[in-house]
N, C-alpha and C. Protein backbone atom coordinates (compact mmCIF):
# COMPACT_ATOMS: atom_id res chain seq x y z
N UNK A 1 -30.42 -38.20 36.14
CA UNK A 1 -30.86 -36.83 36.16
C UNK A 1 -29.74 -35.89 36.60
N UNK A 2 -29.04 -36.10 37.35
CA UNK A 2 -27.72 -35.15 37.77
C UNK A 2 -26.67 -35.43 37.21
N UNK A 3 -26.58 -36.44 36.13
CA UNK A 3 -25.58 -36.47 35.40
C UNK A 3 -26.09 -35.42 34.20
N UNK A 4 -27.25 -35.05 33.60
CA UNK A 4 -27.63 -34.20 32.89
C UNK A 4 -27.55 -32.89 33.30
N UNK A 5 -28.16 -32.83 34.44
CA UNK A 5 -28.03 -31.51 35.17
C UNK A 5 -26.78 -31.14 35.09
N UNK A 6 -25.33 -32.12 35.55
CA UNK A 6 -23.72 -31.52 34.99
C UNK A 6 -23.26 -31.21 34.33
N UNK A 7 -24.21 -31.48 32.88
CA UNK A 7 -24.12 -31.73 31.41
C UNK A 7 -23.92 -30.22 31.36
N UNK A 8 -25.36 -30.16 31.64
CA UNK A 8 -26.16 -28.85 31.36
C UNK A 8 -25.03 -27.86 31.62
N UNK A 9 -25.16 -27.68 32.67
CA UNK A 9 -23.89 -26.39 33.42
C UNK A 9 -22.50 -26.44 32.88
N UNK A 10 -22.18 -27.39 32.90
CA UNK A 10 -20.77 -27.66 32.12
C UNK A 10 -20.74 -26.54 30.77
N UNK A 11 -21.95 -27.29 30.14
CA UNK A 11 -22.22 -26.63 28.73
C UNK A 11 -22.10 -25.32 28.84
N UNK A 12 -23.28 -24.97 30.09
CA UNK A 12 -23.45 -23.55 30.06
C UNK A 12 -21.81 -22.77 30.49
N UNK A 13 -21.26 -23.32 31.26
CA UNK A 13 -19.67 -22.48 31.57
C UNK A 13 -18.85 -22.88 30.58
N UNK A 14 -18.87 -23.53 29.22
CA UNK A 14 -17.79 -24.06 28.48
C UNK A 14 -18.66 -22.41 27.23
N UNK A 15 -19.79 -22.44 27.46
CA UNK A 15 -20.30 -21.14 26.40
C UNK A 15 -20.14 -20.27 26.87
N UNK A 16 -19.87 -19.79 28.03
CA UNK A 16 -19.90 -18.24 28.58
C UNK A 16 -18.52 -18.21 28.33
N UNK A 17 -17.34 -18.85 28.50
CA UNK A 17 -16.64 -18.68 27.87
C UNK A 17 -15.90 -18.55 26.67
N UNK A 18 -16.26 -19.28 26.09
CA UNK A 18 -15.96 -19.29 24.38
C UNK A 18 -16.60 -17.96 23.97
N UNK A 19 -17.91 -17.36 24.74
CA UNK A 19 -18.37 -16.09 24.68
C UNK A 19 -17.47 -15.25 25.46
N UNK A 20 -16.72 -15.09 26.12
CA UNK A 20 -15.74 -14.48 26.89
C UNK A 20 -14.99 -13.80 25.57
N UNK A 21 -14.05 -14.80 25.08
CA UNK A 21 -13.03 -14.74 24.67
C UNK A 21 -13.56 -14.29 23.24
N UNK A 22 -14.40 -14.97 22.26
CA UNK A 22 -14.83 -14.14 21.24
C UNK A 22 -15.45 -12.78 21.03
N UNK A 23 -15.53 -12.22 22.16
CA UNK A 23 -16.48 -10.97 22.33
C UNK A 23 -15.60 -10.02 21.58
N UNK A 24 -14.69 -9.84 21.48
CA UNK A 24 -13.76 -8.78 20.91
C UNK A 24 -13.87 -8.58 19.23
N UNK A 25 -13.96 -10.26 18.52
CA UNK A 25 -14.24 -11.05 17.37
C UNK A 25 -15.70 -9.77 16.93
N UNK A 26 -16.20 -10.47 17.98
CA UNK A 26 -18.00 -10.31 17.62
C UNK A 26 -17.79 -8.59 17.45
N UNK A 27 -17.46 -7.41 18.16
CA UNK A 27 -17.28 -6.16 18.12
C UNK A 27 -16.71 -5.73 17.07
N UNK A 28 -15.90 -6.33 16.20
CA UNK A 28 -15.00 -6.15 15.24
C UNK A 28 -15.87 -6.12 14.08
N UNK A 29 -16.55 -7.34 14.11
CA UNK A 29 -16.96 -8.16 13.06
C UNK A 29 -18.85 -6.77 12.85
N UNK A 30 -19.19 -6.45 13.85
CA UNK A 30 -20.56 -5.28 14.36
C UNK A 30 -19.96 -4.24 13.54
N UNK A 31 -18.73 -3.78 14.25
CA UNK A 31 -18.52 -2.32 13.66
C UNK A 31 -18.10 -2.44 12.21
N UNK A 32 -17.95 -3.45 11.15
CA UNK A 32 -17.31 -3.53 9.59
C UNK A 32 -19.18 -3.53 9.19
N UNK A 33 -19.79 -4.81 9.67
CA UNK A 33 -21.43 -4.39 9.63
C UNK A 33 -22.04 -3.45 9.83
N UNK A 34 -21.57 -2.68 10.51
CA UNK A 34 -22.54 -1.32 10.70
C UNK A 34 -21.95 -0.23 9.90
N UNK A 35 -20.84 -0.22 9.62
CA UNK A 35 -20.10 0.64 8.95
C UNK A 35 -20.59 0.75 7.41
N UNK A 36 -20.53 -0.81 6.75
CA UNK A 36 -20.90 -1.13 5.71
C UNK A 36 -22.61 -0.62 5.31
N UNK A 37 -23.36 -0.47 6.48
CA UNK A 37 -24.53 -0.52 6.34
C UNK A 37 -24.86 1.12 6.66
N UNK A 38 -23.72 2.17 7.36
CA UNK A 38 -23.83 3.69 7.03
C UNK A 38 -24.95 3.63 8.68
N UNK A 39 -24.79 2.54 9.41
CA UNK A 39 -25.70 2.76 10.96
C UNK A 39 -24.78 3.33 11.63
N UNK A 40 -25.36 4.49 11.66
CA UNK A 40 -24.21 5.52 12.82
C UNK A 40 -24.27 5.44 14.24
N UNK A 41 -25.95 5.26 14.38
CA UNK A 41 -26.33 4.66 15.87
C UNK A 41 -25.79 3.48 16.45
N UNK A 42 -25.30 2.10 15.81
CA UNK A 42 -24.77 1.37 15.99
C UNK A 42 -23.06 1.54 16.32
N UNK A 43 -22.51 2.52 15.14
CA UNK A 43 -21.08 2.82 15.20
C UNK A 43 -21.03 3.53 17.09
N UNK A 44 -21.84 4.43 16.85
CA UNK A 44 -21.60 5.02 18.12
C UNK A 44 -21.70 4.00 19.36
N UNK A 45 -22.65 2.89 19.39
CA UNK A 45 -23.02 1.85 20.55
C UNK A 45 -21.23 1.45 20.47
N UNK A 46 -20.96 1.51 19.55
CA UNK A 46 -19.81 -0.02 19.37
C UNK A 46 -18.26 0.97 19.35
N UNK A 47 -17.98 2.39 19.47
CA UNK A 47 -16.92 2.79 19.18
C UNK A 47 -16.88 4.36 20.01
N UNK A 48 -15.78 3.98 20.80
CA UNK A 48 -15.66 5.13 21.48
C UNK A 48 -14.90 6.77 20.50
N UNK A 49 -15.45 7.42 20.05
CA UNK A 49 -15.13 8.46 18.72
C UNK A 49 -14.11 8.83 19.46
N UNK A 50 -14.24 9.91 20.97
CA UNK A 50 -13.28 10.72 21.78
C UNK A 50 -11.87 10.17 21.51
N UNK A 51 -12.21 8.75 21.85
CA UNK A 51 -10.84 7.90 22.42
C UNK A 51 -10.44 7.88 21.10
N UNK A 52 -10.72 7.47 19.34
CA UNK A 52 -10.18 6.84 18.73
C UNK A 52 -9.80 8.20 17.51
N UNK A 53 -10.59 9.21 18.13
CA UNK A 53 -10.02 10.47 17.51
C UNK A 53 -8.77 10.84 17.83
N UNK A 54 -8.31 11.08 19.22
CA UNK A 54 -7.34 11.34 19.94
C UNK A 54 -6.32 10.33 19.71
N UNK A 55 -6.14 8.86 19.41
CA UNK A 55 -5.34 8.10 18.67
C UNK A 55 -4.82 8.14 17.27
N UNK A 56 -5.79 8.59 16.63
CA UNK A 56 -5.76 8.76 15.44
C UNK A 56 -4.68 10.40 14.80
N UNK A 57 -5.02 11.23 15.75
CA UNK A 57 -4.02 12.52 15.78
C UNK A 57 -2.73 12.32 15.09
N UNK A 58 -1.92 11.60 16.57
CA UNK A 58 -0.42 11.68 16.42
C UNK A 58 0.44 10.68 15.36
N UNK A 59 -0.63 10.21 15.12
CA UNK A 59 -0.11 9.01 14.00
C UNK A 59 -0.54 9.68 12.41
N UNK A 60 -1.10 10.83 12.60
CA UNK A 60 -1.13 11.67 10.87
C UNK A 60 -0.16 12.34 11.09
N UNK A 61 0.45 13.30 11.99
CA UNK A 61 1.33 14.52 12.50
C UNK A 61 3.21 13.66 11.71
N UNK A 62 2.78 12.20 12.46
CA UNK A 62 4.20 11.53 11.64
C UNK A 62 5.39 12.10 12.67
N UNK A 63 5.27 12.70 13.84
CA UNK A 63 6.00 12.97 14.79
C UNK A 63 6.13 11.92 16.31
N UNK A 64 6.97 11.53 16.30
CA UNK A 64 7.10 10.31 17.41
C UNK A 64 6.55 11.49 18.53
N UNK A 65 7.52 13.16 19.03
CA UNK A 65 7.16 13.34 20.23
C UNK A 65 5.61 14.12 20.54
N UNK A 66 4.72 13.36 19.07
CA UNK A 66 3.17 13.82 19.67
C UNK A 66 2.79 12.54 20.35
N UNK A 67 3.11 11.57 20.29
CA UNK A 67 2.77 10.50 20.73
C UNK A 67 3.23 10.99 22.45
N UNK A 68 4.00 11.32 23.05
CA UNK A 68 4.41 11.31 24.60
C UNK A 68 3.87 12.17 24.76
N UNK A 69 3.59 12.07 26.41
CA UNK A 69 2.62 13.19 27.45
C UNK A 69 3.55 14.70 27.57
N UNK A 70 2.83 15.42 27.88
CA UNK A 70 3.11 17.10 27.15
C UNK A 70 3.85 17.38 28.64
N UNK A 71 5.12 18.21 28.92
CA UNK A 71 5.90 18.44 29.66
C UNK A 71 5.37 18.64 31.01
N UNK A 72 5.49 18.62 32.08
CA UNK A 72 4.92 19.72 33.09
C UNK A 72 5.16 20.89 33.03
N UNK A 73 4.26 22.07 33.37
CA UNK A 73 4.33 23.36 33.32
C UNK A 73 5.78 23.66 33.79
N UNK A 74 5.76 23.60 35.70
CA UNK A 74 6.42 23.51 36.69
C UNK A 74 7.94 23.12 36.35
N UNK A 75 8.09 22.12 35.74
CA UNK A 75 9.82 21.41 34.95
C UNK A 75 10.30 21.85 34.17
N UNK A 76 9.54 22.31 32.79
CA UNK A 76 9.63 22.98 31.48
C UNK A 76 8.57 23.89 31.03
N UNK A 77 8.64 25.10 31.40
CA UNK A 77 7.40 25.83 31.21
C UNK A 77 7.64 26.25 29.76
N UNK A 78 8.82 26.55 28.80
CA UNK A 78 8.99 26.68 27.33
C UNK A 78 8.53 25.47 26.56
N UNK A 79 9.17 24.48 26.94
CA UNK A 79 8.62 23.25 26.59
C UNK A 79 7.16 22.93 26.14
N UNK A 80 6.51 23.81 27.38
CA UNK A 80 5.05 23.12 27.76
C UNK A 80 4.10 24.10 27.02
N UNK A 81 4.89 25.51 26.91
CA UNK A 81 4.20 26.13 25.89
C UNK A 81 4.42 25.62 24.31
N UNK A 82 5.34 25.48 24.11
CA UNK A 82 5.92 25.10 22.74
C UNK A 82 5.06 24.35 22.23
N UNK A 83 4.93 23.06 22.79
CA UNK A 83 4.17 22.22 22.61
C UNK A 83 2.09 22.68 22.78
N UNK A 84 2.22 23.33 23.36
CA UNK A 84 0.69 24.01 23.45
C UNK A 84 0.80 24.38 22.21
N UNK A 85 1.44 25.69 21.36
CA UNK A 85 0.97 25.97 19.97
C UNK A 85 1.40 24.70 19.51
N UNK A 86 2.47 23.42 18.98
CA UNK A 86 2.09 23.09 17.83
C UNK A 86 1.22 22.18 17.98
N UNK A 87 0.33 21.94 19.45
CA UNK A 87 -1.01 20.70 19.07
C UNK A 87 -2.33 21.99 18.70
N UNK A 88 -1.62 22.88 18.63
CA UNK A 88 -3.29 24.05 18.68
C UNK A 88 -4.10 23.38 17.22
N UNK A 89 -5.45 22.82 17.41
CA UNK A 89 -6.09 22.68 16.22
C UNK A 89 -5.82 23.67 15.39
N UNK A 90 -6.06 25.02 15.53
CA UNK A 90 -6.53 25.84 14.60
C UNK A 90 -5.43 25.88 13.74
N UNK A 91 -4.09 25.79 14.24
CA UNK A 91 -2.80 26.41 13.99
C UNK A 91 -2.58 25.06 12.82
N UNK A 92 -2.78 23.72 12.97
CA UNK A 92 -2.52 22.48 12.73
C UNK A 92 -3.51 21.85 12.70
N UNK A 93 -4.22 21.42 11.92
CA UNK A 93 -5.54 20.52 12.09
C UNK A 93 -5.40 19.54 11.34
N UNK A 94 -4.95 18.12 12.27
CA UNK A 94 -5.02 16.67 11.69
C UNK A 94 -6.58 16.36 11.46
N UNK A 95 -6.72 15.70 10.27
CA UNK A 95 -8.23 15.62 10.26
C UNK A 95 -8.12 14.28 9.80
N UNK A 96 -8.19 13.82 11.47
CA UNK A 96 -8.66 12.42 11.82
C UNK A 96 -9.92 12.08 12.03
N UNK A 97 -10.72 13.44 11.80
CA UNK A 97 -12.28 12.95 11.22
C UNK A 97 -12.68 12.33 10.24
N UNK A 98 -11.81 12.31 8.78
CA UNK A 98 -12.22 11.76 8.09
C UNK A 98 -11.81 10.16 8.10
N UNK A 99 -11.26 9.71 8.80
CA UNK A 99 -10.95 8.43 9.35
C UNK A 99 -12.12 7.63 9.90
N UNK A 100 -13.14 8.68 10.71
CA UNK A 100 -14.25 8.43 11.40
C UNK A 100 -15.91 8.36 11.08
N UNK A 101 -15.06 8.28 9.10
CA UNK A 101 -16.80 8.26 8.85
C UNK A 101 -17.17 7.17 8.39
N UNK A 102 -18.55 6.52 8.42
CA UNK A 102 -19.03 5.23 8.27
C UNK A 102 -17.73 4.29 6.75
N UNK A 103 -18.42 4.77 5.97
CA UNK A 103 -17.11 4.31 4.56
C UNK A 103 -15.75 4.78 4.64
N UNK A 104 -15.47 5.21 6.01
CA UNK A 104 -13.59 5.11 6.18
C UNK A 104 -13.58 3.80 7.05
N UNK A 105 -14.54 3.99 7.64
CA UNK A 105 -14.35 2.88 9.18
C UNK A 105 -14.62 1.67 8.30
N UNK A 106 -15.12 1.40 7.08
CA UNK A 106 -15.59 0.00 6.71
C UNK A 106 -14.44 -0.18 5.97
N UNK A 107 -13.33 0.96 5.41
CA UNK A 107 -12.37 0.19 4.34
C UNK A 107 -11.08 0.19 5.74
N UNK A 108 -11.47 0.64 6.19
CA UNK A 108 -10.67 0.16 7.37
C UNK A 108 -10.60 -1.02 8.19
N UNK A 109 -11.69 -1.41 8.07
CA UNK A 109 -11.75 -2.78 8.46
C UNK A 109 -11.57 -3.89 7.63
N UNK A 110 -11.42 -3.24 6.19
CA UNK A 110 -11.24 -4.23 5.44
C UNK A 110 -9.38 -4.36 4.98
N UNK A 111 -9.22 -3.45 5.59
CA UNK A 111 -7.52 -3.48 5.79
C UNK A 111 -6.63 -2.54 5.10
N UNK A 112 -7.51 -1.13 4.66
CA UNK A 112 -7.12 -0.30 3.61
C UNK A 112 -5.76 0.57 4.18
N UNK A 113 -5.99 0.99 5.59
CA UNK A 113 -4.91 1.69 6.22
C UNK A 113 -4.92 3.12 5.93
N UNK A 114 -3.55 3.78 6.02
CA UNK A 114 -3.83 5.36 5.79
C UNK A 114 -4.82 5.54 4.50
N UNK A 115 -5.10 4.81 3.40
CA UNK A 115 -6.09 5.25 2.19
C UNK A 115 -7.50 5.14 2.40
N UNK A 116 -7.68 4.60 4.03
CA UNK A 116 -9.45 4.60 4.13
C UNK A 116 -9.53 5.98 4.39
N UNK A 117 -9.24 6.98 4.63
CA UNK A 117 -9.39 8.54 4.46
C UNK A 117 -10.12 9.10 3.18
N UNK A 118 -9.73 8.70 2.06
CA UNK A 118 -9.95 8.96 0.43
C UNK A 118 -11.28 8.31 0.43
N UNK A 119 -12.15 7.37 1.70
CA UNK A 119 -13.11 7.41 1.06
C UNK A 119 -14.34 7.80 2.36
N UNK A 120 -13.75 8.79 2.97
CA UNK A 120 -14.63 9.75 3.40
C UNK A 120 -15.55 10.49 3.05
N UNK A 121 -15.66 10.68 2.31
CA UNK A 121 -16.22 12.19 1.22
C UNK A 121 -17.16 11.30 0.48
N UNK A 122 -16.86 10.43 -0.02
CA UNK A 122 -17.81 9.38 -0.90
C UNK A 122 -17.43 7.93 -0.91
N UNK A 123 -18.76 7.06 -0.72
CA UNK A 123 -18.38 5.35 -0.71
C UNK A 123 -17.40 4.97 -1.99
N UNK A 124 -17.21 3.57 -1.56
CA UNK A 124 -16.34 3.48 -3.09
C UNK A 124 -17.21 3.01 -3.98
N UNK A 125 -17.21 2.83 -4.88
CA UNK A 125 -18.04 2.59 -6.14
C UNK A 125 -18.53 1.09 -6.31
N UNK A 126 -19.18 0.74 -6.96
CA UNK A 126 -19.53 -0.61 -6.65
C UNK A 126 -18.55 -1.23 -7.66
N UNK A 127 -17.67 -2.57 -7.25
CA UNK A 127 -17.18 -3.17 -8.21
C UNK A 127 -18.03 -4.16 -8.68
N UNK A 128 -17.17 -4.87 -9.56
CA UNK A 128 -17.48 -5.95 -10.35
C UNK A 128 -17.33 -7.37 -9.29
N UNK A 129 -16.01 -7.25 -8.97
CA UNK A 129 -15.62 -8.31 -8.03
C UNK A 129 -15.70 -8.00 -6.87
N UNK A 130 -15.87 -9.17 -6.18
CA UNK A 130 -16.49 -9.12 -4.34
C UNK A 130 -15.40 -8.44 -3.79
N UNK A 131 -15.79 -7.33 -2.70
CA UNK A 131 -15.23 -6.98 -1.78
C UNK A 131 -14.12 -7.79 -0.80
N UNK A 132 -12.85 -7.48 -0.62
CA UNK A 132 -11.67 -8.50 -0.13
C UNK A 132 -12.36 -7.79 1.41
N UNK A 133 -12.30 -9.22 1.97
CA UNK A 133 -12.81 -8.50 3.57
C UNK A 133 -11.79 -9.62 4.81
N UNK A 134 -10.79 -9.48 4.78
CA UNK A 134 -10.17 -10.17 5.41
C UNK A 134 -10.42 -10.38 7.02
N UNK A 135 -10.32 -11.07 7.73
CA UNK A 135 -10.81 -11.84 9.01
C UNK A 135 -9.67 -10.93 9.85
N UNK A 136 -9.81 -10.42 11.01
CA UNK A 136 -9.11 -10.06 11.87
C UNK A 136 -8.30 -11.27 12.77
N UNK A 137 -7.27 -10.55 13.36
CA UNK A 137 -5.83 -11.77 13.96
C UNK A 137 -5.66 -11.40 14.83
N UNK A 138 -5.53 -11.86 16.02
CA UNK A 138 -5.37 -11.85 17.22
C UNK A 138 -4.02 -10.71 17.62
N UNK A 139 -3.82 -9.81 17.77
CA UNK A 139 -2.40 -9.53 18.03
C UNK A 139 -2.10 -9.27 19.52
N UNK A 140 -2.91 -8.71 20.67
CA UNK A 140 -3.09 -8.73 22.06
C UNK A 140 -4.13 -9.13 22.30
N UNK A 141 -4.38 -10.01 23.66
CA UNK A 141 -5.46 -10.37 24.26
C UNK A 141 -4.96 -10.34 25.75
N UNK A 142 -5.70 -9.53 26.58
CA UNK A 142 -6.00 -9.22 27.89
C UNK A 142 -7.21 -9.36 28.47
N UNK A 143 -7.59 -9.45 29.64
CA UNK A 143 -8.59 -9.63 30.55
C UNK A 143 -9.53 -8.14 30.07
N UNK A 144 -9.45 -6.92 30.07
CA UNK A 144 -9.61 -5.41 29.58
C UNK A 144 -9.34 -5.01 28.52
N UNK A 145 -8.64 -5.90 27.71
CA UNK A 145 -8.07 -5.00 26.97
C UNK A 145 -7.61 -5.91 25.21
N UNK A 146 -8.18 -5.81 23.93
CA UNK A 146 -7.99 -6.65 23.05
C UNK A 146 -7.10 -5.91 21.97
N UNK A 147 -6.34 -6.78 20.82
CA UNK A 147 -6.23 -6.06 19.82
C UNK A 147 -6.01 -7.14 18.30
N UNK A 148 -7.14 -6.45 17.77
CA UNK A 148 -7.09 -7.12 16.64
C UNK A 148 -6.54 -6.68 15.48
N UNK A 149 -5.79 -7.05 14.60
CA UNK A 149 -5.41 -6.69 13.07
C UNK A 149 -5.59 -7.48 12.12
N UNK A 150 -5.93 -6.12 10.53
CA UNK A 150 -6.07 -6.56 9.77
C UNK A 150 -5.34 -5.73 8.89
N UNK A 151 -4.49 -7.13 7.66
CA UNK A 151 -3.39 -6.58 7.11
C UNK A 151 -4.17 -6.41 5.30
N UNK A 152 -3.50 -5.66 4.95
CA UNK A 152 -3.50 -5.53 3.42
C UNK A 152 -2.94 -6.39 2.68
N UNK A 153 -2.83 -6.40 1.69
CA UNK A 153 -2.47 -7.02 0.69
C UNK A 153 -0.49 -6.69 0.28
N UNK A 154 -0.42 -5.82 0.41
CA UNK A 154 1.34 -5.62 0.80
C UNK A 154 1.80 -5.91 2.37
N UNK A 155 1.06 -6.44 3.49
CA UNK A 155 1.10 -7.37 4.79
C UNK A 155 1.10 -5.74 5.37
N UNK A 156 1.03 -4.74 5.11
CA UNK A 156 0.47 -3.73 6.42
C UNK A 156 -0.07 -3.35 7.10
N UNK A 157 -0.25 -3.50 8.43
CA UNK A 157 -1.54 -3.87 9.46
C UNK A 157 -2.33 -3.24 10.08
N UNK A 158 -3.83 -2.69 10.54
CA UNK A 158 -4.44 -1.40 10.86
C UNK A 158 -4.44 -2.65 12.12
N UNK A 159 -4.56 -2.19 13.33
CA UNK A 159 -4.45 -2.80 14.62
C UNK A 159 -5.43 -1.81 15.03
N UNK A 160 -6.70 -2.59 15.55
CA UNK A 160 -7.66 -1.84 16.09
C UNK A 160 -7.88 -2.15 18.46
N UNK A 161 -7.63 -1.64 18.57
CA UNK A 161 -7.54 -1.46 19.95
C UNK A 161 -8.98 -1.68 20.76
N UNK A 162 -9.46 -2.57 21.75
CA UNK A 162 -10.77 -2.21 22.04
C UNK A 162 -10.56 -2.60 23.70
N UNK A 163 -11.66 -2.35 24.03
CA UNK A 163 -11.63 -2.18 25.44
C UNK A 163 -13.05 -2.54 26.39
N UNK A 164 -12.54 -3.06 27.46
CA UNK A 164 -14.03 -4.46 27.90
C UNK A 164 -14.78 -2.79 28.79
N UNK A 165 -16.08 -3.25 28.25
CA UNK A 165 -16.99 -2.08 29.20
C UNK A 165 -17.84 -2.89 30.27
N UNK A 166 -18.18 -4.48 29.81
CA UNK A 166 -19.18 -5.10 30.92
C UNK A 166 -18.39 -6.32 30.51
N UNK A 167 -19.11 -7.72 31.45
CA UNK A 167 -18.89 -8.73 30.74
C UNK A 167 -18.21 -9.40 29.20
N UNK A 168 -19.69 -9.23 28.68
CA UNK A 168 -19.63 -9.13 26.95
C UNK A 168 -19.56 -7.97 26.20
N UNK A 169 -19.26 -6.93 26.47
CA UNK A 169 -19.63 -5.83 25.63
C UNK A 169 -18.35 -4.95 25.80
N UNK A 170 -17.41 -4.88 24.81
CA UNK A 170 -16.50 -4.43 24.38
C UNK A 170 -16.58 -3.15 23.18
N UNK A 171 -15.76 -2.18 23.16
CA UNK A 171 -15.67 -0.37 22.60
C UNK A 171 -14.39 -0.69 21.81
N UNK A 172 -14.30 0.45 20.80
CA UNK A 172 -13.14 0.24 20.10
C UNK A 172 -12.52 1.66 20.80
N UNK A 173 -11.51 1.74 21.19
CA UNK A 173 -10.80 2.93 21.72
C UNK A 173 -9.65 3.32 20.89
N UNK A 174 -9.18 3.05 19.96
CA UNK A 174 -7.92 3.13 19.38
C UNK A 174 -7.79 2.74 17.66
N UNK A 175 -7.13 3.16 16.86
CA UNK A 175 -6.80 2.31 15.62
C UNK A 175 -5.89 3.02 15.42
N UNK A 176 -4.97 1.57 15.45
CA UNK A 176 -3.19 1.96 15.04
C UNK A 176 -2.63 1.92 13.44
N UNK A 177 -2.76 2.70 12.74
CA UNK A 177 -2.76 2.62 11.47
C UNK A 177 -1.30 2.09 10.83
N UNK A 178 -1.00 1.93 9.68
CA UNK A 178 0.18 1.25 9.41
C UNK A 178 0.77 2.63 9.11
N UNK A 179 2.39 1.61 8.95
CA UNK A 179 3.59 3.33 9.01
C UNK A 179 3.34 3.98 7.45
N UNK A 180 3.61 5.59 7.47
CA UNK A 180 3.84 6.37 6.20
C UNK A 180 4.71 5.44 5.55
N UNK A 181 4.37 5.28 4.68
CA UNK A 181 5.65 4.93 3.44
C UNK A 181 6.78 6.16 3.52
N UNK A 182 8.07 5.48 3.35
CA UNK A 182 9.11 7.04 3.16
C UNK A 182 9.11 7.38 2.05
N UNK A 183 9.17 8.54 2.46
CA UNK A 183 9.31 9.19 0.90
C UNK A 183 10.53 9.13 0.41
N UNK A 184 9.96 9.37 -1.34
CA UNK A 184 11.16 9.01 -2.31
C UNK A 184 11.55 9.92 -2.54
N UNK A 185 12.99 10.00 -2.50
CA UNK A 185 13.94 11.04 -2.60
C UNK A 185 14.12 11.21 -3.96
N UNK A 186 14.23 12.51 -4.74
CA UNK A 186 13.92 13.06 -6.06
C UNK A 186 15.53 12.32 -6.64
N UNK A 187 15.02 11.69 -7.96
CA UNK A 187 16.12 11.06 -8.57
C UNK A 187 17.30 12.54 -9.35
N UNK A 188 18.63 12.47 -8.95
CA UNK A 188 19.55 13.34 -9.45
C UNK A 188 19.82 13.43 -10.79
């Protein structure tokens, strides 16, 4: 009987972990399901918007110094204005909303990158052939803190960022989109 009883518990701490460590998996795998399925109530349970709006910004702008923290007043007060007009929405408006709607977030998960934007406005059409839905890859794993990617078909990677709220229950805070292509310089 207490060799079962060890069984038991063993079992039970060999699953809370394997549940540990897949929880990030399982969040990934919710938000391409809910996305696919247009559940906004779900997107919202499973994705922090604030956080992944505000990521999403400086990586359309295509400027490395939107990515760094904005001057101190006190050190650089030109600086600190400068930088006040060019993040002013009104003046500049990255619209990393359309990144954030159910059929961007699902071709995004399916590894589309800067082109899940184009299908904001409308789903994509139904094909003929099955949807490519590639499995997410480990790229950071922390105690707080996960990151999974998924690459395209030319290997370019949307790296989705998430972040532990309890135990099991992990938020997406971030998506690191792949780089602009450079542009082609007009043939002479």
């Amino acid at each position: 009987m207490k060799r079962l009883f060890g069984n038991l518990i063993l079992a039970a701490v060999v699953l809370a972990v394997v549940a540990f460590f897949a929880a990030p998996a399982v969040a990934f795998l919710a938000i391409r399901s809910a996305a696919e399925a247009s559940d906004v109530q779900g997107l919202n349970r499973l994705i922090d918007f604030n956080a992944v709006r505000q990521s999403i910004r400086p990586q359309l702008t295509g400027r490395a110094e939107a990515m760094a923290p904005p001057p101190a007043f006190l050190e650089d007060p030109i600086g600190a204005l400068r930088r006040q007009f060019e993040n002013n929405p009104i003046i500049r408006p990255p619209d990393a909303d359309a990144y954030l709607t159910p059929a961007a977030l699902a071709a995004l998960t399916r590894g589309e990158g800067r082109q899940a934007d184009r299908w904001s406005a409308t789903p994509p059409p139904a094909a003929a052939e099955p949807v490519r839905k590639p499995w997410p890859r480990p790229a950071y794993w922390g105690v707080n803190r996960a990151r999974l990617a998924v690459s395209d078909r030319a290997g370019a990677r949307t790296v989705f960022t998430f972040e532990r709220r309890g135990p099991f229950e992990w938020r997406l805070v971030q998506i690191g989109l792949p780089p602009a292509p450079a542009p082609v310089p007009p043939a002479a």
